[in-house]
C-alpha atoms as a PDB file:
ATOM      1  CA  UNK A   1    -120.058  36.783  61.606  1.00  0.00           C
ATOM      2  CA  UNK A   2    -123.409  35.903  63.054  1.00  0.00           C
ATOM      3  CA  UNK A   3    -121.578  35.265  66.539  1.00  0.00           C
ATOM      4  CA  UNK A   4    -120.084  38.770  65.820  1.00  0.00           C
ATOM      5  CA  UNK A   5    -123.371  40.329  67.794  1.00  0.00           C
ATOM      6  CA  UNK A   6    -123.758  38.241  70.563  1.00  0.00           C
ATOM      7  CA  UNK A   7    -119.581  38.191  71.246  1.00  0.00           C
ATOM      8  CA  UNK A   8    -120.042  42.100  71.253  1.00  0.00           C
ATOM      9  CA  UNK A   9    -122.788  41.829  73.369  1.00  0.00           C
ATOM     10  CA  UNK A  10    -121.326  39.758  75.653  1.00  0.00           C
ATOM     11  CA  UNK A  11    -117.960  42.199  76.429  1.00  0.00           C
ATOM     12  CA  UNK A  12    -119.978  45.309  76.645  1.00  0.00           C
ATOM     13  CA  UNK A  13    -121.814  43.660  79.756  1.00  0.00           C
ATOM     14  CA  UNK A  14    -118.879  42.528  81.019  1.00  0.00           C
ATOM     15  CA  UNK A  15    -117.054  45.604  80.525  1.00  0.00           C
ATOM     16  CA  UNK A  16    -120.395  47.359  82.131  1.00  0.00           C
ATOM     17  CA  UNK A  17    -120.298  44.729  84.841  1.00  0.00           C
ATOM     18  CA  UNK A  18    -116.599  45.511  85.655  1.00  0.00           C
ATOM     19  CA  UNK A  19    -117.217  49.140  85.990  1.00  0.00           C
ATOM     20  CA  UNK A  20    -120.084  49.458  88.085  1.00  0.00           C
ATOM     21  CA  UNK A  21    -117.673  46.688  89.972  1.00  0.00           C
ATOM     22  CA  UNK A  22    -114.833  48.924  90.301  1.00  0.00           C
ATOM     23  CA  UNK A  23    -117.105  52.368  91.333  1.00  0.00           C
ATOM     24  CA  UNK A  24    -119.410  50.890  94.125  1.00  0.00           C
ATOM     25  CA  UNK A  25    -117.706  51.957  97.746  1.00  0.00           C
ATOM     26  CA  UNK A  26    -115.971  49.547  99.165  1.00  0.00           C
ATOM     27  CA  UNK A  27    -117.638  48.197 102.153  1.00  0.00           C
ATOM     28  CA  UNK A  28    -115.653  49.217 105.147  1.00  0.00           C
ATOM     29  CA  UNK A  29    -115.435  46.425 108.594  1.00  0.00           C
ATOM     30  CA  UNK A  30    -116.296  47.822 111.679  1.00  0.00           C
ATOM     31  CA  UNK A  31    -119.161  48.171 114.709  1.00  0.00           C
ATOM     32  CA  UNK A  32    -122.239  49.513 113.367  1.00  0.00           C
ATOM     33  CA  UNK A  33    -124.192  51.595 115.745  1.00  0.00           C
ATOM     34  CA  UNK A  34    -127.972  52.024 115.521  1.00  0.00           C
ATOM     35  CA  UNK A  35    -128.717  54.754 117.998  1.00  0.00           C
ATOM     36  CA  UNK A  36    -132.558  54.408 117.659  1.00  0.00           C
ATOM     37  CA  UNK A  37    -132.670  50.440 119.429  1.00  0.00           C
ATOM     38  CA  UNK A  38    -129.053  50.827 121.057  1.00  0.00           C
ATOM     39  CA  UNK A  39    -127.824  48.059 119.249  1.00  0.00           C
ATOM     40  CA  UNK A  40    -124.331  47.440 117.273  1.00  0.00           C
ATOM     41  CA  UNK A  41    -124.033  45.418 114.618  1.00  0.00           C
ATOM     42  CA  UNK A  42    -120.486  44.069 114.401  1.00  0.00           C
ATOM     43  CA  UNK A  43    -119.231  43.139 111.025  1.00  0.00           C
ATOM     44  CA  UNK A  44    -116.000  41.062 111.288  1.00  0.00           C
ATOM     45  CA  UNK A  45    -112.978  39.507 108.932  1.00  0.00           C
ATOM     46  CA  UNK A  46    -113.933  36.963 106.628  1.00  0.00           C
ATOM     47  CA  UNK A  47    -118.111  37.376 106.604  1.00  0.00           C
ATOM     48  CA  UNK A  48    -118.290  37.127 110.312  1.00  0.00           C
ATOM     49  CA  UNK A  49    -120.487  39.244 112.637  1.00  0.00           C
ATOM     50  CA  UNK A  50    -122.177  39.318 115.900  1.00  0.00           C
ATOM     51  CA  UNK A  51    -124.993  41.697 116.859  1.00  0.00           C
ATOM     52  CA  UNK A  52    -124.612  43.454 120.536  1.00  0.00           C
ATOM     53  CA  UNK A  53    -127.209  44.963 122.291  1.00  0.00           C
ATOM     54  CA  UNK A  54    -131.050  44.754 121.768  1.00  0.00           C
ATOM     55  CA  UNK A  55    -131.038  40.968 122.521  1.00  0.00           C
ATOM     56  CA  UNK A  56    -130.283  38.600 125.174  1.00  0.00           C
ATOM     57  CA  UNK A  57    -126.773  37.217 124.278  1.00  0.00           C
ATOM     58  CA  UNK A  58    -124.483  38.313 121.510  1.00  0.00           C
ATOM     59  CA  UNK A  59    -126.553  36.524 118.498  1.00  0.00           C
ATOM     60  CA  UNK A  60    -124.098  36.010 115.875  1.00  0.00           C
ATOM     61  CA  UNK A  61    -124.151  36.102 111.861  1.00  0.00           C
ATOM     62  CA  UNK A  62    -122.497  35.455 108.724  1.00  0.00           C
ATOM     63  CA  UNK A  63    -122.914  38.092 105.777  1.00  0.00           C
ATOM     64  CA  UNK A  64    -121.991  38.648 102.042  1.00  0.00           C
ATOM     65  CA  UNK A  65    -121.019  42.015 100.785  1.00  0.00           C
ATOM     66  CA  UNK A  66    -122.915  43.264  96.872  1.00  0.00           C
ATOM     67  CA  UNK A  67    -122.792  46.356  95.234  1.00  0.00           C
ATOM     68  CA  UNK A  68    -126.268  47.623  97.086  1.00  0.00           C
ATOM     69  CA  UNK A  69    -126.596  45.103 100.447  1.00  0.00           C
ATOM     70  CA  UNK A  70    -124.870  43.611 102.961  1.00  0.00           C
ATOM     71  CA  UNK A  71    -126.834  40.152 103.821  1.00  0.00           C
ATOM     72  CA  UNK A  72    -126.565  38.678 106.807  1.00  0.00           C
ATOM     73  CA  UNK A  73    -127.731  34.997 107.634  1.00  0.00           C
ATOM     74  CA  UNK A  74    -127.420  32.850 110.764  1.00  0.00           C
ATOM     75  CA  UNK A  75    -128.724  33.969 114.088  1.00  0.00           C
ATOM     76  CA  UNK A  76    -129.660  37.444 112.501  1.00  0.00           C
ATOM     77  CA  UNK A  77    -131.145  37.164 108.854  1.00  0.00           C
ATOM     78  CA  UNK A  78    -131.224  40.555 107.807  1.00  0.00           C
ATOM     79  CA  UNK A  79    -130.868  42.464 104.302  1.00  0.00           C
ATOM     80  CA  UNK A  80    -129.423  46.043 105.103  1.00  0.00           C
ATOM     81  CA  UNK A  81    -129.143  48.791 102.195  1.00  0.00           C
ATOM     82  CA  UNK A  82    -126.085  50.226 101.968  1.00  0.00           C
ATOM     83  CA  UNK A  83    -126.187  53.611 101.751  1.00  0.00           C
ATOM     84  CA  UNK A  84    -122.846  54.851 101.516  1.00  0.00           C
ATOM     85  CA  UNK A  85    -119.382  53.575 103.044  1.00  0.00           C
ATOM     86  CA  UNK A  86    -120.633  54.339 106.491  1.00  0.00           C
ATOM     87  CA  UNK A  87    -124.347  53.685 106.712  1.00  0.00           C
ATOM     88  CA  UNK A  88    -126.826  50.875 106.500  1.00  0.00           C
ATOM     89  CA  UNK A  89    -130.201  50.456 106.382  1.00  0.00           C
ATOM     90  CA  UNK A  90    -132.304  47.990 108.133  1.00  0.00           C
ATOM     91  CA  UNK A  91    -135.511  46.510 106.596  1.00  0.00           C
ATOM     92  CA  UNK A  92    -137.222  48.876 109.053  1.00  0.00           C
ATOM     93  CA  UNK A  93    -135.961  52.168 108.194  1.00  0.00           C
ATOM     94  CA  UNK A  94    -133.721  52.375 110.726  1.00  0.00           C
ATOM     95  CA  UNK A  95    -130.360  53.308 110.295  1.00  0.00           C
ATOM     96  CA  UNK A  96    -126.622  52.129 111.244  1.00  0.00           C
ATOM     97  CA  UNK A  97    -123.809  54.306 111.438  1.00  0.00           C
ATOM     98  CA  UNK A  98    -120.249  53.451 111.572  1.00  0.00           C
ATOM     99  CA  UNK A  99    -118.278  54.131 114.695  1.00  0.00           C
ATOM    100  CA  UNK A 100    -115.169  55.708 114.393  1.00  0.00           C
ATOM    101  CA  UNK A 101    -112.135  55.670 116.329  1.00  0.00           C
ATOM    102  CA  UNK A 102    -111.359  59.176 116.224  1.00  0.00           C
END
């Protein structure tokens, strides 16, 4: 019985955990445009990603999807919010919009 509390405790957060899981958007692949620099962020199958535009060369980058960032690491080391499934923000305010193929 004394375990009782922490047991409890412990599937509520998971079950919490699981939720908020299961009703962030799912982060959708694509280029990334940021109109402001003329850049495009390109954000690739399996973590992969290369920035074009802004730089010399086509720097590239690895990145992990969470709930509220995508994190980027490698030639670009960058932390963008996500704002909703189509836009990011960089560090700097600036924001990236996902192209479409309309």
């Amino acid at each position: 019985m004394t375990n009782m509390p922490t047991t409890a405790r412990s599937v509520v957060m998971l079950m919490l955990m699981l939720l908020l899981t299961a009703c962030s958007p799912e982060f959708q692949q694509g280029a990334y445009v940021n109109p402001q620099f003329g850049t495009v962020y390109e954000f690739g199958e399996e973590g992969q990603g290369r920035m074009i535009g802004g730089v010399p060369g086509r720097p590239s980058f690895t990145y992990e999807v969470t709930r509220n960032e995508v994190i980027t690491s490698g030639q670009i080391n960058l932390t963008f919010k996500r704002i909703d499934e189509t836009t990011l923000e960089r560090p700097d305010g600036s924001r990236l919009v996902l192209q479409r193929d309309d």
